[in-house]
Protein backbone atom coordinates (compact mmCIF):
# COMPACT_ATOMS: atom_id res chain seq x y z
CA UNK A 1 -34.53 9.51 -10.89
CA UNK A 2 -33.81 11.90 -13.82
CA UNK A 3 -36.31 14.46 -12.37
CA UNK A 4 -34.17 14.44 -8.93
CA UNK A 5 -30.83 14.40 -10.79
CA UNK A 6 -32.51 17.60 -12.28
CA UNK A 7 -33.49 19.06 -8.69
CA UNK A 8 -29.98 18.15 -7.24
CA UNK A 9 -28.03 20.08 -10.39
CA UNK A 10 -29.94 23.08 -9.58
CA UNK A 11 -29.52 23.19 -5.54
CA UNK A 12 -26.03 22.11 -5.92
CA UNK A 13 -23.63 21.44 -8.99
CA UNK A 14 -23.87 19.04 -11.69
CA UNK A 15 -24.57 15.95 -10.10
CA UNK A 16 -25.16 12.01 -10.95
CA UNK A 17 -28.02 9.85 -7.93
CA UNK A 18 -28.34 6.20 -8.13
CA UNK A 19 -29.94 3.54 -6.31
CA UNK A 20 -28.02 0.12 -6.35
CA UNK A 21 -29.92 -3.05 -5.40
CA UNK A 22 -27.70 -2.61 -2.25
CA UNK A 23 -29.14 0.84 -1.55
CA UNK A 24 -32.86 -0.84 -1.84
CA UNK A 25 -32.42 -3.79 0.54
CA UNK A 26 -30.82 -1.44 2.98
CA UNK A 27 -33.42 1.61 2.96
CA UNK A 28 -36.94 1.53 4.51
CA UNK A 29 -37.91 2.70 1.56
CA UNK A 30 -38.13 -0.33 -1.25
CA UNK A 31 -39.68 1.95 -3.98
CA UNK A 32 -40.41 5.41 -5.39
CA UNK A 33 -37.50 7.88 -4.54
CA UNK A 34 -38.65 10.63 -1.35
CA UNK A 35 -36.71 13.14 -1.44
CA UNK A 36 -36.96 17.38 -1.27
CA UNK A 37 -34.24 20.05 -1.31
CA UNK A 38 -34.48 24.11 0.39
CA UNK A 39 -31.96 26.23 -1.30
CA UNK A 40 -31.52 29.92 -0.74
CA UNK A 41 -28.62 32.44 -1.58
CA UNK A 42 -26.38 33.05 1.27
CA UNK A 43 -23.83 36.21 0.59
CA UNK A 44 -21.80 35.31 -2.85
CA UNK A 45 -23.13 31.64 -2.30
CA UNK A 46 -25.78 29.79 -1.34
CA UNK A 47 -27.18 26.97 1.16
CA UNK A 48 -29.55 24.34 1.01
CA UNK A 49 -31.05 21.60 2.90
CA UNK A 50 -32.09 18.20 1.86
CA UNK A 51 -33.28 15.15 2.64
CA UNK A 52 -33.69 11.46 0.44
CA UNK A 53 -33.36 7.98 1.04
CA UNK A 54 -30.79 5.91 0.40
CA UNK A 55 -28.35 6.51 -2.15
CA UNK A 56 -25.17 7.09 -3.94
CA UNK A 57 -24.67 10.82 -5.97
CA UNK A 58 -21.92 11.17 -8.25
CA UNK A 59 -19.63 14.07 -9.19
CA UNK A 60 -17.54 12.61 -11.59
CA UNK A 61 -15.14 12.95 -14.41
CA UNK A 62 -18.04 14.05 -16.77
CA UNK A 63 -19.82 16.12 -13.97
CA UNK A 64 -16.37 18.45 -13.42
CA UNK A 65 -16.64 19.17 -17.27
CA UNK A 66 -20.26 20.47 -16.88
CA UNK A 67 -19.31 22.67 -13.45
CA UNK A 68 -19.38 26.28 -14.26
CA UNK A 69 -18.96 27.58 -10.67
CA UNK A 70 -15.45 26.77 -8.79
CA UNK A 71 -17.36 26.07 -5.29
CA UNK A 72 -16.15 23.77 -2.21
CA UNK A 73 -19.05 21.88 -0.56
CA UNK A 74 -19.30 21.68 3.38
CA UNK A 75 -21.74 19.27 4.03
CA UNK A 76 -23.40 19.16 7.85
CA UNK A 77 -25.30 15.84 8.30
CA UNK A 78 -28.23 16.77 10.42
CA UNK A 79 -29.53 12.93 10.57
CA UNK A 80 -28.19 9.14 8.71
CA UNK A 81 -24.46 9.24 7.28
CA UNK A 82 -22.73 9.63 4.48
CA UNK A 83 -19.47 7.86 2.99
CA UNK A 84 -17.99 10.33 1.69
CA UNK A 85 -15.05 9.92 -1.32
CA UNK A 86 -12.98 12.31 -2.70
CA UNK A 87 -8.76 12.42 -3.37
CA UNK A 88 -8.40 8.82 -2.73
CA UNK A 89 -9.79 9.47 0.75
CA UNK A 90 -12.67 7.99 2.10
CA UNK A 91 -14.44 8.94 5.62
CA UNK A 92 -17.87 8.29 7.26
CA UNK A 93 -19.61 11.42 8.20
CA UNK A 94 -22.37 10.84 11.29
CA UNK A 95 -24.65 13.11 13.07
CA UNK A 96 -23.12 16.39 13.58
CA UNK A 97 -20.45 15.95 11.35
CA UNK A 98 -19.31 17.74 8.46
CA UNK A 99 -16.72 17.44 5.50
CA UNK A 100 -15.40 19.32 2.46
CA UNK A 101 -15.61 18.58 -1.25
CA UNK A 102 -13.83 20.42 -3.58
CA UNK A 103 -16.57 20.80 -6.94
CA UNK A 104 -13.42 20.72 -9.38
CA UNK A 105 -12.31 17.09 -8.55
CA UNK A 106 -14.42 14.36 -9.12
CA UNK A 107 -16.31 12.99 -5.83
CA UNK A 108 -18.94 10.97 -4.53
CA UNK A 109 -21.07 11.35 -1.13
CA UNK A 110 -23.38 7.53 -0.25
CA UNK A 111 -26.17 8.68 1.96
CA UNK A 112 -27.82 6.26 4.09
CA UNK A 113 -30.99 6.61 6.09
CA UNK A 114 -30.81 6.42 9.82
CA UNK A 115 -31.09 3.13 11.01
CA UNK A 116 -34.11 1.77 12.68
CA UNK A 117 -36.13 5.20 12.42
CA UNK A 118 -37.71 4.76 9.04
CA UNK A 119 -36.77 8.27 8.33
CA UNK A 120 -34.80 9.91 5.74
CA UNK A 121 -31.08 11.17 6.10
CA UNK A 122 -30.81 15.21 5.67
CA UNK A 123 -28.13 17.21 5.17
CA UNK A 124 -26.93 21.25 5.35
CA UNK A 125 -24.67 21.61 2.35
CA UNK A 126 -23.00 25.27 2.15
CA UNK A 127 -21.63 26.45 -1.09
CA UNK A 128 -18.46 28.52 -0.86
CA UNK A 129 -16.11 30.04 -3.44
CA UNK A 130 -13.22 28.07 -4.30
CA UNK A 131 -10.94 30.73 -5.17
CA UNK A 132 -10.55 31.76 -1.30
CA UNK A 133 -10.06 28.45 -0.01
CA UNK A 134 -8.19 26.40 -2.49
CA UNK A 135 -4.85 26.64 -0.89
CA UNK A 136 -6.19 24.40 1.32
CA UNK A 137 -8.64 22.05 -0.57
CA UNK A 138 -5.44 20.82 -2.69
CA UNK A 139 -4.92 17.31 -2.85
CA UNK A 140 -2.01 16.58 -0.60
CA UNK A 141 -3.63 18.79 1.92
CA UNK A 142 -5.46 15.89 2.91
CA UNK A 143 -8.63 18.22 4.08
CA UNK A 144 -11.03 16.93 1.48
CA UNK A 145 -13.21 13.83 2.36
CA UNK A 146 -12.70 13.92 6.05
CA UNK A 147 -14.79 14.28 8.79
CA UNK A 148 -15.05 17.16 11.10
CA UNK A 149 -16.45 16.68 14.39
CA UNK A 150 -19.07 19.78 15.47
CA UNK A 151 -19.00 19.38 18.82
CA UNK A 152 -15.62 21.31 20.00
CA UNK A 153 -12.76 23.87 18.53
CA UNK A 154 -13.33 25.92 15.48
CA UNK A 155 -15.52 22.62 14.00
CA UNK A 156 -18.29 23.58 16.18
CA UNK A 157 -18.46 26.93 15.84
CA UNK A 158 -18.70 26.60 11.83
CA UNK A 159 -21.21 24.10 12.28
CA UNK A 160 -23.19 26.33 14.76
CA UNK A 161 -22.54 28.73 12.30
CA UNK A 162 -24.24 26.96 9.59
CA UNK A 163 -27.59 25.86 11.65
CA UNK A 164 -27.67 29.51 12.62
CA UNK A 165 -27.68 31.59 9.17
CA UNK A 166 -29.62 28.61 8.20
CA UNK A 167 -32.56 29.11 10.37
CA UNK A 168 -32.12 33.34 10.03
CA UNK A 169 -31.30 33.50 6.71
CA UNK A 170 -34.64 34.72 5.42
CA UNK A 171 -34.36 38.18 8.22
CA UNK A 172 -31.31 39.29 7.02
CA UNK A 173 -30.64 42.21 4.82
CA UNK A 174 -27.72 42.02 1.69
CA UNK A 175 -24.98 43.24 3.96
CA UNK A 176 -25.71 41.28 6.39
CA UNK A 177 -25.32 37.83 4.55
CA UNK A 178 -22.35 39.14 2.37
CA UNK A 179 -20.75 39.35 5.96
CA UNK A 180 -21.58 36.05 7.35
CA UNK A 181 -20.71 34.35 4.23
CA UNK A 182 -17.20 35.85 4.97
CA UNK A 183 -17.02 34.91 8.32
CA UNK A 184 -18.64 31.00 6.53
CA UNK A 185 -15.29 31.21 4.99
CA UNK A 186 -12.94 32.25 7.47
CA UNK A 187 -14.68 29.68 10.05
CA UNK A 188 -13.82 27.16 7.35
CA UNK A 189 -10.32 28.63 7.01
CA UNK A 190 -9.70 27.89 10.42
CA UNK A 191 -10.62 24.27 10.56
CA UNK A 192 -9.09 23.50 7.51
CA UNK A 193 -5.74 25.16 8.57
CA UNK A 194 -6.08 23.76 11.86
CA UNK A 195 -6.13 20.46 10.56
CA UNK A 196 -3.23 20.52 8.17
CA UNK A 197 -1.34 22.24 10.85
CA UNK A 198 -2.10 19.20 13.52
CA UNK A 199 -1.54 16.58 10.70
CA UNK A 200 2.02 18.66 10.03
CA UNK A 201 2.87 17.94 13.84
CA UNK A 202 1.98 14.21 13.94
CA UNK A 203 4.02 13.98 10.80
CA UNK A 204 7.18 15.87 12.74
CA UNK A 205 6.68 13.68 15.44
CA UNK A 206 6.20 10.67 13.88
CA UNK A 207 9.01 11.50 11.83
CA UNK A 208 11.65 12.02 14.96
CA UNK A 209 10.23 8.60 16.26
CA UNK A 210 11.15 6.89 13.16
CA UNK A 211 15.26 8.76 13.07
CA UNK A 212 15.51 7.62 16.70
CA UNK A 213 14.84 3.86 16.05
CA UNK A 214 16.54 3.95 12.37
CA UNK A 215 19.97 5.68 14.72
CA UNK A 216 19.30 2.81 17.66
CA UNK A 217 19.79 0.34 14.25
CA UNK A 218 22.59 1.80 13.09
CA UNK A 219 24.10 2.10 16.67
CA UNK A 220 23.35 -1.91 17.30
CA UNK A 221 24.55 -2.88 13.90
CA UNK A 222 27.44 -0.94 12.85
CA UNK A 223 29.69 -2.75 14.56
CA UNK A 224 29.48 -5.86 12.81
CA UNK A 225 29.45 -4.70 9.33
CA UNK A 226 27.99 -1.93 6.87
CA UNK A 227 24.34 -0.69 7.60
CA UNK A 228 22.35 -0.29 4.14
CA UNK A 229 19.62 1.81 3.59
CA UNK A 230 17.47 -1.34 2.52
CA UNK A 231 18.37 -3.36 5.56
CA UNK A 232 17.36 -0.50 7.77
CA UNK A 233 14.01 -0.26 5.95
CA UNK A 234 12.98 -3.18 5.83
CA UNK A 235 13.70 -3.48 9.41
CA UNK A 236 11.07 -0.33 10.40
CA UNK A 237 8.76 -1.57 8.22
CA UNK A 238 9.38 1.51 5.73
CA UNK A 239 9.79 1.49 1.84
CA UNK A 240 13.64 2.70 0.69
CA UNK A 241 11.98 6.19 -0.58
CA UNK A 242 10.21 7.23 2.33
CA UNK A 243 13.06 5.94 5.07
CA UNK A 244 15.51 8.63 3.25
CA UNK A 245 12.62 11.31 2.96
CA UNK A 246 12.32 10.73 6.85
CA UNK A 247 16.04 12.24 6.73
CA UNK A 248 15.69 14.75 4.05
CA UNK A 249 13.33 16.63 5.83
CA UNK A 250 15.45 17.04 9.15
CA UNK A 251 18.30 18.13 6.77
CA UNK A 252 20.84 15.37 5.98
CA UNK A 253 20.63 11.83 4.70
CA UNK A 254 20.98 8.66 5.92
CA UNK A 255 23.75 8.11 4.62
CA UNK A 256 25.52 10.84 5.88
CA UNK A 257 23.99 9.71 9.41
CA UNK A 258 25.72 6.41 8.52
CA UNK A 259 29.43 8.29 7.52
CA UNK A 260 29.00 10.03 10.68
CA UNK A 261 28.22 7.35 13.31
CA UNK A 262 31.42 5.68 11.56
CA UNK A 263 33.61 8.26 12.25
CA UNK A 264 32.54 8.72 15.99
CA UNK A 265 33.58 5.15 16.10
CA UNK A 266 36.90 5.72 14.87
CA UNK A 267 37.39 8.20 16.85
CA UNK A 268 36.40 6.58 20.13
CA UNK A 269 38.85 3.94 19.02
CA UNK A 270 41.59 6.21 18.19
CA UNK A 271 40.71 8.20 21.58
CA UNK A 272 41.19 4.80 24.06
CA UNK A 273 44.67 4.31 25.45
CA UNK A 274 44.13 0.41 25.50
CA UNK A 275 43.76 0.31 21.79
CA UNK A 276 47.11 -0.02 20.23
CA UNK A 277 45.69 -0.68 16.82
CA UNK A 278 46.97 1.02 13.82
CA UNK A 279 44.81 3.61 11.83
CA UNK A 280 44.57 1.61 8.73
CA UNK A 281 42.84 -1.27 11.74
CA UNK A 282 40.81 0.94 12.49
CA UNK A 283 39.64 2.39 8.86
CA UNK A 284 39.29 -1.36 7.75
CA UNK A 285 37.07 -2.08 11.03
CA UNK A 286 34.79 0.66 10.48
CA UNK A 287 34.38 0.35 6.70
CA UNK A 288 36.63 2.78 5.28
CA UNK A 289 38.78 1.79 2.08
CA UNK A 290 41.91 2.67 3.75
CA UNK A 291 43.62 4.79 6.39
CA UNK A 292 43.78 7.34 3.69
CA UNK A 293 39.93 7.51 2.75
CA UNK A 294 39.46 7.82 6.51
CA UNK A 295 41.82 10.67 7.12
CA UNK A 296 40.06 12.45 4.54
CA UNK A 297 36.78 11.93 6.03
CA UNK A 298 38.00 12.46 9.44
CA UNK A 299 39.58 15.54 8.56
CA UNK A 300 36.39 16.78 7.36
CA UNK A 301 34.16 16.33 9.84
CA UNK A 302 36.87 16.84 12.98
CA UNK A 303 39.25 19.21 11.37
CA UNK A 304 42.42 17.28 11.78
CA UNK A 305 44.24 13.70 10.71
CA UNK A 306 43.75 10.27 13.15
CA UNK A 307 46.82 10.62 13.81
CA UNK A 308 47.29 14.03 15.03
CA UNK A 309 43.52 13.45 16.85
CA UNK A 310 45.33 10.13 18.72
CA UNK A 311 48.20 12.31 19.73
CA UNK A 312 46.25 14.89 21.30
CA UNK A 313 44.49 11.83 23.38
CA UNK A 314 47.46 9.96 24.35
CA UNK A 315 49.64 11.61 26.90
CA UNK A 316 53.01 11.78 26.45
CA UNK A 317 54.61 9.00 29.15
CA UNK A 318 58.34 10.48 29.11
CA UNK A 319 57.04 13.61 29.70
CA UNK A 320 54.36 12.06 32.58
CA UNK A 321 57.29 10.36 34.52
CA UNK A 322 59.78 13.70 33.90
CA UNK A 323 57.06 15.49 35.75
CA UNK A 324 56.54 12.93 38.34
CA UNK A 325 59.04 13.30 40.47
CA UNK A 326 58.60 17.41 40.79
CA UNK A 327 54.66 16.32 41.29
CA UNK A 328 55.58 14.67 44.37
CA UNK A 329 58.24 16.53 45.80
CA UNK A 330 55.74 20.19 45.77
């Protein structure tokens, strides 16, 4: 074991293998540790291919202190799977698969054989520099430890991409791999900023989803009382902090949402001619302190007092019926 710990540091970064009991009873193979690694330089970085039985490896916290290279993994399984952990993320790469480790944070990738073929799980792994992709191997990007599917989109072209210079590698001149290992990084670019960029959408739309059915609340319970913020969280399911950065992000608050589905309420009230109640009936229905908290507000957000608002509703009816008559007679 210490012998392939050695073999992996050199391919790869500083890294820790083990073999849990678990690993054993699940792998074909119950003893001795099969295992061999290619590596060769590929532009600025390098490549290499190998192939063991099952396993955990280990970048940890003490592994990051040893790394002298800021690199980001992409790891092609070419047979098996691999858990792979990194950022509090977890995902299960198969077949044809790929994900992204950042060397800087710690990690750890669980190989397991493929099952029923008595074979061992292998396993492209290109090295890339950090320092032109780390604006989008951040934590909150959520790009690390997730699985990339090679079979369509800009996925499958960095994964063809990968086979490719793997199998060429050894008939290309210096220029030549100093320009695919750009184009390894700008492939990767565009997956990984495809990906935030998708999960950015779902997060919009998920977002709108959630203002529409917090609004319907608000619409269905206003009327009998004062909407809070914790009553309309708990009713979506949502925790108090993320219901008002739902609103934040679209640009107000929730309660200002709140303050303004109030005052559209007064103001439909103050608007019908079959409502003779008085503005302070009014404020006190719909939660204000007083008719002169709500003319404050109302003059705010409608530029003008109830009052003068009901006015400009309610037609005059002395001047209706001293227009009447002249109405019919033309």
């Amino acid at each position: 074991m210490s012998y392939w710990a050695d073999v992996l540091c050199q391919a790869f970064t500083p890294l820790s293998p083990s073999r849990s009991r678990d690993h054993i009873d699940r792998s074909s193979i119950p003893s001795g540790l099969p295992g061999w690694v290619r590596s060769a330089p590929v532009g600025g970085g390098n490549a290499a291919e190998i192939a063991s039985c099952t396993q955990r490896i280990e970048h940890g916290h003490r592994e990051v202190a040893r790394t002298s290279d800021d690199v980001v993994f992409v790891n092609l399984q070419l047979d098996g799977h691999c858990v792979t952990t990194q950022d509090a993320r977890q995902c299960i790469v198969s077949r044809g698969e790929f994900a992204v480790v950042d060397s800087t944070r710690p990690y750890r990738l669980e190989f397991v054989e493929p099952e029923g073929k008595g074979s061992l799980w292998r396993v492209l792994s290109f090295r890339l520099p950090r320092a032109q992709l780390a604006d989008l191997t951040t934590p909150d990007r959520s790009t690390t430890a997730r699985n990339f599917a090679g079979g369509s989109g800009s996925a499958r072209l960095l994964s063809s991409l990968m086979l490719e210079t793997w199998r060429t590698d050894t008939s290309l001149v210096s220029i030549e791999r100093q320009m695919i290992s750009a184009a390894h990084v700008d492939l990767l670019r565009a997956v990984l900023g495809g990906a935030v960029e998708r999960e950015m959408h779902q997060d919009r739309d998920t977002d709108h989803l959630l203002r529409i059915a917090a609004i319907r609340y608000i619409e269905t319970h206003l009327p009998f009382g004062r909407v809070s913020a914790t009553e309309t969280a708990q009713h979506l399911g949502l925790s108090i902090r993320t219901l008002h950065a739902i609103f934040e992000r679209s640009g107000t608050t929730f309660g200002a949402l709140v303050r303004r589905h109030r005052l559209e309420a007064c103001r439909r009230d103050l608007a019908d001619i079959r409502n003779d109640c008085s503005v302070a009936a009014i404020a006190a229905m719909w939660g204000f302190a007083d008719s002169a908290h709500l003319a404050k507000a109302f003059r705010s957000e409608f530029g003008c007092s109830p009052g003068d608002y009901r006015k400009s509703q309610h037609p005059d009816p002395a001047a209706a019926d001293a227009r009447r008559p002249q109405q019919l007679q033309d």
